[in-house]
C-alpha atoms as a PDB file:
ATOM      1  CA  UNK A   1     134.184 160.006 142.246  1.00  0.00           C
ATOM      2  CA  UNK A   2     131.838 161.650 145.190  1.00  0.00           C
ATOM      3  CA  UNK A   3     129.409 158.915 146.822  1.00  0.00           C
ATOM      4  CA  UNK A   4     126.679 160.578 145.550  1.00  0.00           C
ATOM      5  CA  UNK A   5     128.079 160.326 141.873  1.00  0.00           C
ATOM      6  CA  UNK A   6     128.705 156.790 142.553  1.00  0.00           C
ATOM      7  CA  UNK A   7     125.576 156.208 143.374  1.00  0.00           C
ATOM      8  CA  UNK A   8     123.905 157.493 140.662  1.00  0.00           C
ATOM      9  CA  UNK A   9     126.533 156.289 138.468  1.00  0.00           C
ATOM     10  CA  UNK A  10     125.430 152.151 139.468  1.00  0.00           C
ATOM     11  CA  UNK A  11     121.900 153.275 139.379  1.00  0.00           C
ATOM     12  CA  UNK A  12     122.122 154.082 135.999  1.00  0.00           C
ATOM     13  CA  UNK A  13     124.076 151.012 135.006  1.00  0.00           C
ATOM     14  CA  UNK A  14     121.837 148.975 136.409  1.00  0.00           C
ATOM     15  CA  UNK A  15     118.743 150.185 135.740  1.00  0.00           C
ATOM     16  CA  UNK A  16     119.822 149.325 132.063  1.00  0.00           C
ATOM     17  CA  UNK A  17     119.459 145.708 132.669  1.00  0.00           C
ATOM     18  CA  UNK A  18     116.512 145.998 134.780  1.00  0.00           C
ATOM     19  CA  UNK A  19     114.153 147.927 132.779  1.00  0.00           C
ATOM     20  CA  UNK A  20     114.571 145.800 129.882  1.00  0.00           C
ATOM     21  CA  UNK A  21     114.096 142.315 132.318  1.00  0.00           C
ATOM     22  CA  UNK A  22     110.907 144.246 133.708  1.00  0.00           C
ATOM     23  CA  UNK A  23     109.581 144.990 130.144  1.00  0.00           C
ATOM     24  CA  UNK A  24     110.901 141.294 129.271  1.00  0.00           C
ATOM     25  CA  UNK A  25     108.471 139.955 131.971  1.00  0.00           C
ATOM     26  CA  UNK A  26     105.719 142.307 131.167  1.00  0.00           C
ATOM     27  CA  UNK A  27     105.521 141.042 127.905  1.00  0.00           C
ATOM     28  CA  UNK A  28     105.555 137.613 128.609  1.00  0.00           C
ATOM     29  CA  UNK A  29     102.994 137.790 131.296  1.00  0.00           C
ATOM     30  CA  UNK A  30     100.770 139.578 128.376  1.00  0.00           C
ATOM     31  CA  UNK A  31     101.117 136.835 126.151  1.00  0.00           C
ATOM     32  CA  UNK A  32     100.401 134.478 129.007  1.00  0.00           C
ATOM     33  CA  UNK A  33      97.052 136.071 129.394  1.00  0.00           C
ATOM     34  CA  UNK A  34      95.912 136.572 126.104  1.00  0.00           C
ATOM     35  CA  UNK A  35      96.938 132.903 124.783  1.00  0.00           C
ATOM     36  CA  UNK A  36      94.080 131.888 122.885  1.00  0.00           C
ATOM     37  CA  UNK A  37      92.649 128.339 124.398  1.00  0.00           C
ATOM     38  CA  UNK A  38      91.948 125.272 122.687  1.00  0.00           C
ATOM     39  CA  UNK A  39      88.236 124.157 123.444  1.00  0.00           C
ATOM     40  CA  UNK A  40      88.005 120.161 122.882  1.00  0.00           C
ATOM     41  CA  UNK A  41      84.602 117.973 122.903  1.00  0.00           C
ATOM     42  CA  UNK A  42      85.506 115.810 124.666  1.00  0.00           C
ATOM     43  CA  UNK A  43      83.601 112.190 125.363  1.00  0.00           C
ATOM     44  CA  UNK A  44      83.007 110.294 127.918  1.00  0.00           C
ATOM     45  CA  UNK A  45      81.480 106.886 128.976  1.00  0.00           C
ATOM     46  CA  UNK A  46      79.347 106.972 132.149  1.00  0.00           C
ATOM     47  CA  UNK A  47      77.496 103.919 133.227  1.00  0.00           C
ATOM     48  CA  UNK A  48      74.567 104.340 134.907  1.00  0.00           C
ATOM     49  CA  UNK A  49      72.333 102.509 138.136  1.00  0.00           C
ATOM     50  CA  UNK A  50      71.112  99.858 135.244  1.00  0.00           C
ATOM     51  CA  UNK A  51      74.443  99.194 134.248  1.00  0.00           C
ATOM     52  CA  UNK A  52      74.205 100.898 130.788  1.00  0.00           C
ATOM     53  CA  UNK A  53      76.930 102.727 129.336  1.00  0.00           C
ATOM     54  CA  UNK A  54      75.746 106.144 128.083  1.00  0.00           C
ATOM     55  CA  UNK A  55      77.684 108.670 126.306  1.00  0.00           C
ATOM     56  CA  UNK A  56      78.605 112.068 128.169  1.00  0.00           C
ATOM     57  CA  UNK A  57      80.457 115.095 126.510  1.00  0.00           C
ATOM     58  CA  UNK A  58      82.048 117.744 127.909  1.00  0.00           C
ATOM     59  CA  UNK A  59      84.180 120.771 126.976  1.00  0.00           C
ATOM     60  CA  UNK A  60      88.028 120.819 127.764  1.00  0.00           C
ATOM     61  CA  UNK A  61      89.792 123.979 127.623  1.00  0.00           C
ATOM     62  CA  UNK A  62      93.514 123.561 127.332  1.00  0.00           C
ATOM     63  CA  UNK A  63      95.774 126.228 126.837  1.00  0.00           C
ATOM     64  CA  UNK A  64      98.169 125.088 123.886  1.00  0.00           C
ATOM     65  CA  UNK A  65     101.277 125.804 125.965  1.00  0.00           C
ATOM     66  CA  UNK A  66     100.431 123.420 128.120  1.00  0.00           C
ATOM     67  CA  UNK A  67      99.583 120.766 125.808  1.00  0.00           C
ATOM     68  CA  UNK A  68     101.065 118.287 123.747  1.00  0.00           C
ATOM     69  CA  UNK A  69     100.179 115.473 120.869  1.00  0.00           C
ATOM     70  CA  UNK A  70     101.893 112.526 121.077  1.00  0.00           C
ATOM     71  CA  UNK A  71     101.986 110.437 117.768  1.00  0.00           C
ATOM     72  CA  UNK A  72     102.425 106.508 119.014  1.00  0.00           C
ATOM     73  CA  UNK A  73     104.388 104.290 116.585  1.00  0.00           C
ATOM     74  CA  UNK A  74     102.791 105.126 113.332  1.00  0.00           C
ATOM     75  CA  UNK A  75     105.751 102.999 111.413  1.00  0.00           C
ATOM     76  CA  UNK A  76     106.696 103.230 108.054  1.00  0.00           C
ATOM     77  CA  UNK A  77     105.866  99.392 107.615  1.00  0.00           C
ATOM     78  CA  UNK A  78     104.058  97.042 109.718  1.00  0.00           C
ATOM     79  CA  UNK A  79     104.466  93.266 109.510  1.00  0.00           C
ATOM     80  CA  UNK A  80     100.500  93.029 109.386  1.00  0.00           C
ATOM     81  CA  UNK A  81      99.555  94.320 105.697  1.00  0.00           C
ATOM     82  CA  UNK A  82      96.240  95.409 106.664  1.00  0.00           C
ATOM     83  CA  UNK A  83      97.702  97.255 109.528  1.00  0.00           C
ATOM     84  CA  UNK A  84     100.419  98.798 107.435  1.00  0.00           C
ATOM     85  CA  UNK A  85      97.631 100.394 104.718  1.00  0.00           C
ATOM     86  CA  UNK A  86      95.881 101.612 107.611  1.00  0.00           C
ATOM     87  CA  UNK A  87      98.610 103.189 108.869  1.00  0.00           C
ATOM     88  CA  UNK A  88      99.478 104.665 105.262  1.00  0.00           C
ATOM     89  CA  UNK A  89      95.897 106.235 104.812  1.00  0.00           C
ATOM     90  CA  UNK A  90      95.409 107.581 108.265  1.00  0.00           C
ATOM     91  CA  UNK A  91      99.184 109.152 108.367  1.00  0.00           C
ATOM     92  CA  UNK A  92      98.389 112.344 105.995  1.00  0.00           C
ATOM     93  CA  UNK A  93      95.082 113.100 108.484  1.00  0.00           C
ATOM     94  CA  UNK A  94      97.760 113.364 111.215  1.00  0.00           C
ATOM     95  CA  UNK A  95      99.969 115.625 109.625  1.00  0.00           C
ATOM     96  CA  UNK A  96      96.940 118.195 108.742  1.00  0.00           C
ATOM     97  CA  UNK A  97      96.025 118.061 112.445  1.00  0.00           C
ATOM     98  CA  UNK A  98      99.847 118.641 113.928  1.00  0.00           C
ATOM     99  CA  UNK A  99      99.892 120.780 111.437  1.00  0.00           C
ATOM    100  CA  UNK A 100      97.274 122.895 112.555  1.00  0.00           C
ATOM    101  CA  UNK A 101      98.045 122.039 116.681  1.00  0.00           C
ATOM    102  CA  UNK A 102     101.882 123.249 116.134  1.00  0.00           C
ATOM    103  CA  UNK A 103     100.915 126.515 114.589  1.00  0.00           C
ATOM    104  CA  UNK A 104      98.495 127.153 117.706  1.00  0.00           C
ATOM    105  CA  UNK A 105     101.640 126.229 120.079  1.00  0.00           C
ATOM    106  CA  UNK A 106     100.845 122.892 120.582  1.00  0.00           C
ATOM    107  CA  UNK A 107     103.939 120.090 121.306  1.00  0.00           C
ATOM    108  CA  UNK A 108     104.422 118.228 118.701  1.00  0.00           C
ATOM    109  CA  UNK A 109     105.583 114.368 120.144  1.00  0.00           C
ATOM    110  CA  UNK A 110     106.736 111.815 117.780  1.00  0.00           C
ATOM    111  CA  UNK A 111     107.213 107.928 119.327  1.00  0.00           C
ATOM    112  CA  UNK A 112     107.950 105.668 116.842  1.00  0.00           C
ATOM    113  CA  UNK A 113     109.029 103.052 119.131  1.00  0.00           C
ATOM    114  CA  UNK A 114     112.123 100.949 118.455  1.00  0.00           C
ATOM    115  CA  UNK A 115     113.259 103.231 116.080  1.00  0.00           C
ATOM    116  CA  UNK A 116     115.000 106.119 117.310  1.00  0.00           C
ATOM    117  CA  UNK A 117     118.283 105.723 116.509  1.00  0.00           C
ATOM    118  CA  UNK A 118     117.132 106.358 112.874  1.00  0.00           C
ATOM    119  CA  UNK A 119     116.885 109.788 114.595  1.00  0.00           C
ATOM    120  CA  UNK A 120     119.781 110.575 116.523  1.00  0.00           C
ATOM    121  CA  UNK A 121     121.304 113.897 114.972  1.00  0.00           C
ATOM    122  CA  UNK A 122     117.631 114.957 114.133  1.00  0.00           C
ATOM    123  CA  UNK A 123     117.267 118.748 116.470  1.00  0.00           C
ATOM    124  CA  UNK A 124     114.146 117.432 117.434  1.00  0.00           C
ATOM    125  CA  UNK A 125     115.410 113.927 119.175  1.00  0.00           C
ATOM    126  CA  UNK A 126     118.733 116.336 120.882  1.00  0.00           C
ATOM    127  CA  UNK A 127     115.761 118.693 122.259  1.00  0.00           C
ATOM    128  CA  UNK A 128     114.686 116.024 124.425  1.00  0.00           C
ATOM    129  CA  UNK A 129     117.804 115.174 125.890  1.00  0.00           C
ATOM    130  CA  UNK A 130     118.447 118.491 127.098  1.00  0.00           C
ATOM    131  CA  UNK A 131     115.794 118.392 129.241  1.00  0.00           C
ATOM    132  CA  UNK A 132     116.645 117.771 133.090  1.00  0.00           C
ATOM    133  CA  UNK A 133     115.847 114.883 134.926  1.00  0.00           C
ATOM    134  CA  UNK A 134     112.255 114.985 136.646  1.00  0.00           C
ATOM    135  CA  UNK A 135     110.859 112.685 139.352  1.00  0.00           C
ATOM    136  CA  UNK A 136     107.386 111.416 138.835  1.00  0.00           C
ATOM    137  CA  UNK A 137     104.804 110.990 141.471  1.00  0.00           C
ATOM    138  CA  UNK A 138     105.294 106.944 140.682  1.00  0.00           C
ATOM    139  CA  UNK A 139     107.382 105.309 138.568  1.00  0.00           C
ATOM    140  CA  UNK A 140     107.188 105.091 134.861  1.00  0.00           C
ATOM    141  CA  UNK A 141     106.677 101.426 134.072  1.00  0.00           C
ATOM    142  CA  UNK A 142     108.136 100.160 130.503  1.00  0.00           C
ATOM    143  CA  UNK A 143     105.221  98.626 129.442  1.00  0.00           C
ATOM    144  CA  UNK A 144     101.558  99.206 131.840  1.00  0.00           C
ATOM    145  CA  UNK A 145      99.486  95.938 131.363  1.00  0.00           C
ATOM    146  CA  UNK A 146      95.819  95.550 131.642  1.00  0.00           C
ATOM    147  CA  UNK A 147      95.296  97.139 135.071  1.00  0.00           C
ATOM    148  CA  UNK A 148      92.341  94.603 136.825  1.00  0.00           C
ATOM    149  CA  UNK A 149      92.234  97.138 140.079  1.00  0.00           C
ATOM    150  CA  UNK A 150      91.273  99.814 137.379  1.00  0.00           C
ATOM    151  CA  UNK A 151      89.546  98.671 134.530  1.00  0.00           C
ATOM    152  CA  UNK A 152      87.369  96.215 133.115  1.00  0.00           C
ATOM    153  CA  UNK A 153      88.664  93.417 130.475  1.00  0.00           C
ATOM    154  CA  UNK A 154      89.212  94.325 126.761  1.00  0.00           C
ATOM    155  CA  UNK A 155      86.324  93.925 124.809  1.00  0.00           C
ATOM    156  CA  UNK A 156      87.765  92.706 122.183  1.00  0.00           C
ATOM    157  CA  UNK A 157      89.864  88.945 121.621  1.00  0.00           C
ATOM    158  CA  UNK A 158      93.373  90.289 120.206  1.00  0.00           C
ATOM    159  CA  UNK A 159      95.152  87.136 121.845  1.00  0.00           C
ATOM    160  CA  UNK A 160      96.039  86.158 118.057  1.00  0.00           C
ATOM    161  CA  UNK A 161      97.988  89.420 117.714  1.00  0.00           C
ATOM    162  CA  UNK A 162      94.935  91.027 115.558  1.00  0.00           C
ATOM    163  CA  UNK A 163      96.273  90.883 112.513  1.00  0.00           C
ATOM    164  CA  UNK A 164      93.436  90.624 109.734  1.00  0.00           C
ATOM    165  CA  UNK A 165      95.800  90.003 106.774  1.00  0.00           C
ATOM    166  CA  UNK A 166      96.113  86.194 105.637  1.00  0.00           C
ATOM    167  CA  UNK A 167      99.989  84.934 105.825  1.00  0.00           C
ATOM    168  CA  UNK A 168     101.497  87.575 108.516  1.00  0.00           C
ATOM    169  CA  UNK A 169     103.061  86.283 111.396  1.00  0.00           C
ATOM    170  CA  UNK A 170     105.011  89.072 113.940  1.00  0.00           C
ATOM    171  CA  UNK A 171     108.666  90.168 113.475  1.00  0.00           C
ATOM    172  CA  UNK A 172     110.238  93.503 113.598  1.00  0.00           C
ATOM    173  CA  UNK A 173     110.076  95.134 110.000  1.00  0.00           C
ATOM    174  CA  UNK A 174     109.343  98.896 110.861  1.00  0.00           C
ATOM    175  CA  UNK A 175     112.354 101.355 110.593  1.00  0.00           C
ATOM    176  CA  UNK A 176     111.185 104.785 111.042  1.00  0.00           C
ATOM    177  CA  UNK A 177     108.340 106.648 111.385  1.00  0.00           C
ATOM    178  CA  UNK A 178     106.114 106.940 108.329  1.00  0.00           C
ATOM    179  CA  UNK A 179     107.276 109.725 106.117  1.00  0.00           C
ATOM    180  CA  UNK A 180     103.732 111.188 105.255  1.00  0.00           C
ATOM    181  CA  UNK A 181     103.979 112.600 109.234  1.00  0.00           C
ATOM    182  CA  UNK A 182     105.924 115.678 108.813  1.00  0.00           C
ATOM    183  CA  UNK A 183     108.305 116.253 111.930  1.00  0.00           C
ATOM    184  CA  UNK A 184     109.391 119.803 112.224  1.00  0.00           C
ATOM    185  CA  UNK A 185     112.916 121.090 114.240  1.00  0.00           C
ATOM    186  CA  UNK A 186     110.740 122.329 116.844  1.00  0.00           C
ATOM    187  CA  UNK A 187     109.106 118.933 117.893  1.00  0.00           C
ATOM    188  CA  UNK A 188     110.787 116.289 119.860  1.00  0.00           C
ATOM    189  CA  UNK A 189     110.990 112.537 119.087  1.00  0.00           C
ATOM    190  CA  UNK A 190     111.153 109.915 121.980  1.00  0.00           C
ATOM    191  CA  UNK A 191     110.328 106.540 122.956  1.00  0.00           C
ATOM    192  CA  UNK A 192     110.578 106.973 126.567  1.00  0.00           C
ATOM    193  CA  UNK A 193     108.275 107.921 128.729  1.00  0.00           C
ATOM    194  CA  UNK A 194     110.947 109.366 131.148  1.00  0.00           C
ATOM    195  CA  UNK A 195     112.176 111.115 128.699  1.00  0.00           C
ATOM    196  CA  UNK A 196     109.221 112.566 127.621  1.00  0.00           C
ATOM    197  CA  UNK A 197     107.759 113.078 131.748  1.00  0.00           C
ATOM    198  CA  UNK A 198     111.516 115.366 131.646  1.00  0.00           C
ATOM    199  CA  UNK A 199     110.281 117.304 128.781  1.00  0.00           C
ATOM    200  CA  UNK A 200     106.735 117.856 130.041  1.00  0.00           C
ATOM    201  CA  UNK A 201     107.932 118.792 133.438  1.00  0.00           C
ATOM    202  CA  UNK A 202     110.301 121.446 131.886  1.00  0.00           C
ATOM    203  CA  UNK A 203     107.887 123.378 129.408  1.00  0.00           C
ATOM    204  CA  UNK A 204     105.247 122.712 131.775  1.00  0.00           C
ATOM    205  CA  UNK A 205     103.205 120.737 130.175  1.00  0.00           C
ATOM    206  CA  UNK A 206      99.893 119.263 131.605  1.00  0.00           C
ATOM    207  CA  UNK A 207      97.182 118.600 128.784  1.00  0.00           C
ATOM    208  CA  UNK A 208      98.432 115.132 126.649  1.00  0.00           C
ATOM    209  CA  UNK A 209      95.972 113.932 123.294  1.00  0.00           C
ATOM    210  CA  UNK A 210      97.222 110.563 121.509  1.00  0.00           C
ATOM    211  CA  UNK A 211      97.595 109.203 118.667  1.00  0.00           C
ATOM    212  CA  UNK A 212      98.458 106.565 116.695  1.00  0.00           C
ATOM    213  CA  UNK A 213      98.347 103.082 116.538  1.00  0.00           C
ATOM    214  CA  UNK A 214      97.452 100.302 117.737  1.00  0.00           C
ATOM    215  CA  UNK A 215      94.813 101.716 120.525  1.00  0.00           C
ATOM    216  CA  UNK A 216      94.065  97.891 122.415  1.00  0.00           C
ATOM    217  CA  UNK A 217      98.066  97.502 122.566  1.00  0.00           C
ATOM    218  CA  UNK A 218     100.433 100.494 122.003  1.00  0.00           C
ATOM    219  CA  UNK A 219      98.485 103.517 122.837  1.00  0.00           C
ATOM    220  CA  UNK A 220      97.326 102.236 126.336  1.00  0.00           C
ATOM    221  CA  UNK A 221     100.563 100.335 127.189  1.00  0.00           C
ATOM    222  CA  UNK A 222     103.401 102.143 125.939  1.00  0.00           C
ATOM    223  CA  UNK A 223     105.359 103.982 128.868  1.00  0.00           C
ATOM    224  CA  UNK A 224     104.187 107.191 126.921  1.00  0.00           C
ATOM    225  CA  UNK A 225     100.905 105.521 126.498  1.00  0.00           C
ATOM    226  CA  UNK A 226      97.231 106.273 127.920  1.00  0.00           C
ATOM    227  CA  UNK A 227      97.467 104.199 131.338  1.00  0.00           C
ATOM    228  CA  UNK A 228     101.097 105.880 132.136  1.00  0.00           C
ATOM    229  CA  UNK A 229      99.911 109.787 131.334  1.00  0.00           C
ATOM    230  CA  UNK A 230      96.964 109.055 133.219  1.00  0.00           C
ATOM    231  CA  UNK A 231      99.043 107.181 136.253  1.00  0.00           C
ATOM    232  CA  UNK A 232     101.572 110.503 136.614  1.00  0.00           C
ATOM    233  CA  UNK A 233      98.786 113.275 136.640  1.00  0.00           C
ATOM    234  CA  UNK A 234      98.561 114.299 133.107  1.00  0.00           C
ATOM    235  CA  UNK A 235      94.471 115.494 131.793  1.00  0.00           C
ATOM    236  CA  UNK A 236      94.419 112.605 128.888  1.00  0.00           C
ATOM    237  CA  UNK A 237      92.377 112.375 125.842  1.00  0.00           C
ATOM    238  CA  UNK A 238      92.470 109.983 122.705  1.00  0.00           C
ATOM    239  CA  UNK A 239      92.298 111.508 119.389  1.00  0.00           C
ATOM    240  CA  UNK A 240      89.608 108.729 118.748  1.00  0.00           C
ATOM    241  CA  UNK A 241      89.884 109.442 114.556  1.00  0.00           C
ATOM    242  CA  UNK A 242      93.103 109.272 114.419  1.00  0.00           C
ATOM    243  CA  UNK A 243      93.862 105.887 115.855  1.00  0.00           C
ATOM    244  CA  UNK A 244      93.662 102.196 114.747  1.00  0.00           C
ATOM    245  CA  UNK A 245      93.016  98.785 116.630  1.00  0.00           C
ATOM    246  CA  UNK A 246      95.052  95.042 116.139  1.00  0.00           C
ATOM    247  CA  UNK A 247      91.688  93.197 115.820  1.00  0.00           C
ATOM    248  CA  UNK A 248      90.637  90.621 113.780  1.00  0.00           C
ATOM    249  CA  UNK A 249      86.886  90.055 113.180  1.00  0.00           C
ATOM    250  CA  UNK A 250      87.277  86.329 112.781  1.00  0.00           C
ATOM    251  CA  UNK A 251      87.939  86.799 116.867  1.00  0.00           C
ATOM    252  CA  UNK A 252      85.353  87.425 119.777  1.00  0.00           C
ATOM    253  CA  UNK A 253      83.255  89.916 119.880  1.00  0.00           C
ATOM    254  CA  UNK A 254      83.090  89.093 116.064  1.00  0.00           C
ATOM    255  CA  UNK A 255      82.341  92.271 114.718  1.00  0.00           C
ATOM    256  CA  UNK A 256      83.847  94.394 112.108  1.00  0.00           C
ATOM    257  CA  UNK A 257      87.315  96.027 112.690  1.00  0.00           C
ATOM    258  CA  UNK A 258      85.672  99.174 112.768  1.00  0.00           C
ATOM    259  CA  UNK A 259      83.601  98.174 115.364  1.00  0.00           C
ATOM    260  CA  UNK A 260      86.103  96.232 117.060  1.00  0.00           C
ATOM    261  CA  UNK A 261      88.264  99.874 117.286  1.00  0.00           C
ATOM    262  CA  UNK A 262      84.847 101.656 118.129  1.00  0.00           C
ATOM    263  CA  UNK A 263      84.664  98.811 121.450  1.00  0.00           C
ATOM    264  CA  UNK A 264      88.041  99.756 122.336  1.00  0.00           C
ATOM    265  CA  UNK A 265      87.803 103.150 121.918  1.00  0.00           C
ATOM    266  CA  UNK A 266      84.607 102.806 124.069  1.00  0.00           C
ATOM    267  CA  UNK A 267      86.547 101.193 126.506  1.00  0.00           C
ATOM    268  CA  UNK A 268      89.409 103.978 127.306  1.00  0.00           C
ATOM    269  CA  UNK A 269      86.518 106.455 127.552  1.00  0.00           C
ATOM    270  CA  UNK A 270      85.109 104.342 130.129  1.00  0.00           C
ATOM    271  CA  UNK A 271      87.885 103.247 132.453  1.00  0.00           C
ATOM    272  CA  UNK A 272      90.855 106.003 131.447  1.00  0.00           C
ATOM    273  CA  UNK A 273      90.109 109.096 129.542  1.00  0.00           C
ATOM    274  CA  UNK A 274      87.630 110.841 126.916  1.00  0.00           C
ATOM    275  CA  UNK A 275      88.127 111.110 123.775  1.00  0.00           C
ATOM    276  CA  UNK A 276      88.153 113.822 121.266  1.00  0.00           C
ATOM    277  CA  UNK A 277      87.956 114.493 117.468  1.00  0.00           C
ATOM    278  CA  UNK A 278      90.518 115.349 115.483  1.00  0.00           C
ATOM    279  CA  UNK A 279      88.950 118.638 113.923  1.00  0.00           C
ATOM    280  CA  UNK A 280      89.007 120.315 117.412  1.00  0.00           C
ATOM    281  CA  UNK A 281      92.301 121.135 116.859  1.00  0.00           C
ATOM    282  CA  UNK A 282      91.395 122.523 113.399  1.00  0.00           C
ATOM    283  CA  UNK A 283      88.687 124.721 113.822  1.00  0.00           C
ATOM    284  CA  UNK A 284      89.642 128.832 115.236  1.00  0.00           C
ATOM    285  CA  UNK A 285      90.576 129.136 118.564  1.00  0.00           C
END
């Protein structure tokens, strides 16, 4: 073969691979740009010269790539009753909204803590794993306590555990996540918030909304909780209508649990992150 004919010759051959690559990248870089963009109302606390909390809201827009729901230990069985029918009536909601989120491109993140060896062969718990190692900018605590430096004390008394249920004392009953909370092959289920920072890190993930239960305990402490998205750079929100509070009215401030969850709630938005509703995942794009 003639140098000329050989050139032409691996011209050819590779411009085989190359076009298709080009038209490859093209096509992603399209999609990129016309990804439709999640637009959340989001709520805030700011306190003003007179000390006075007042509410602020503000408009989020997240691309769904970049964002993912994590659902925070919304066990099949709780070993507070009241907590566990909470949990039972609030679970369906959920599924609707991932529902909904998933379909836009959302992440779909399931934490049912202490359980997820019930989970082991499940594609969505080997998904995670796969994911390489990633170093945060600090690092990920097991369990973030009340920070003093950063916030202000709990508003509400849940020193008795919160249970409002006569007869409950703690102990470990749960076994899985409830049942009602569909989890798909294309979500991932973890415990860990290294685990989950990998994850993140690898599908580029920057936007995080929780969920779940029980907001004064388990969604602000968890290592996948509120404080630790918030300390390793993530934009935060709480999916204030889909959570649930260990408080018991027969406690300080001596309101009703629904209040008591509305303080808490209150709280987060003040110190940590805004929150959102639910339906601004539903509604069109």
């Amino acid at each position: 073969m003639t140098p000329g004919k050989s050139f032409t010759f691996t011209f050819i051959f590779l411009l085989q691979f190359l076009v298709p690559a080009c038209q490859q990248t093209h096509r992603d870089q399209i999609k990129s740009n016309s990804e439709e963009t999640l637009a959340l109302n989001a709520r805030s606390q700011i306190v003003n010269p007179e000390k006075v909390s007042e509410e602020h809201f503000d408009t989020l827009v997240w691309k769904p790539s970049e964002t993912a729901i994590i659902i925070c230990d919304m066990w099949d069985i709780h070993w507070c009753d009241s907590a566990t029918k909470r949990v039972a009536a609030m679970a369906p909601k959920i599924n609707e909204m991932i529902k909904e989120a998933r379909s836009k491109g959302v992440t779909i993140v399931h934490a049912p803590s202490g359980t997820i060896d019930f989970y082991k062969e499940h594609p969505a718990r080997q998904r995670v794993l796969t994911a390489p190692f990633a170093k945060p900018p600090i690092p990920i605590q097991p369990w973030y306590h009340l920070d003093s430096l950063s916030e202000g004390p709990l508003p509400v008394d849940d020193t008795d555990e919160g249970c409002d249920a006569p007869n409950n004392s703690p102990k470990g009953v749960w076994t899985q996540q409830i049942s009602s909370i569909r989890i798909d092959d294309m979500d991932i289920i973890s415990d860990d918030g290294q685990e989950i920072y990998n994850y993140f890190a690898q599908q580029g993930i920057r936007n995080v909304a929780i969920c779940g239960v029980h907001t004064n305990m388990c969604v602000l402490g968890r290592s996948f909780g509120i404080r630790g998205q918030t300390k390793v750079g993530k934009n935060v929100v709480l999916i204030r209508d889909m959570t649930d509070s260990m408080y018991n009215p027969e406690m300080p401030p001596f309101v009703s649990h629904a209040e008591g969850t509305e303080k808490i709630v209150e709280h987060i938005e003040t110190y940590w992150c805004p929150s959102i509703l639910s339906s601004d995942f539903m509604k069109p794009s």
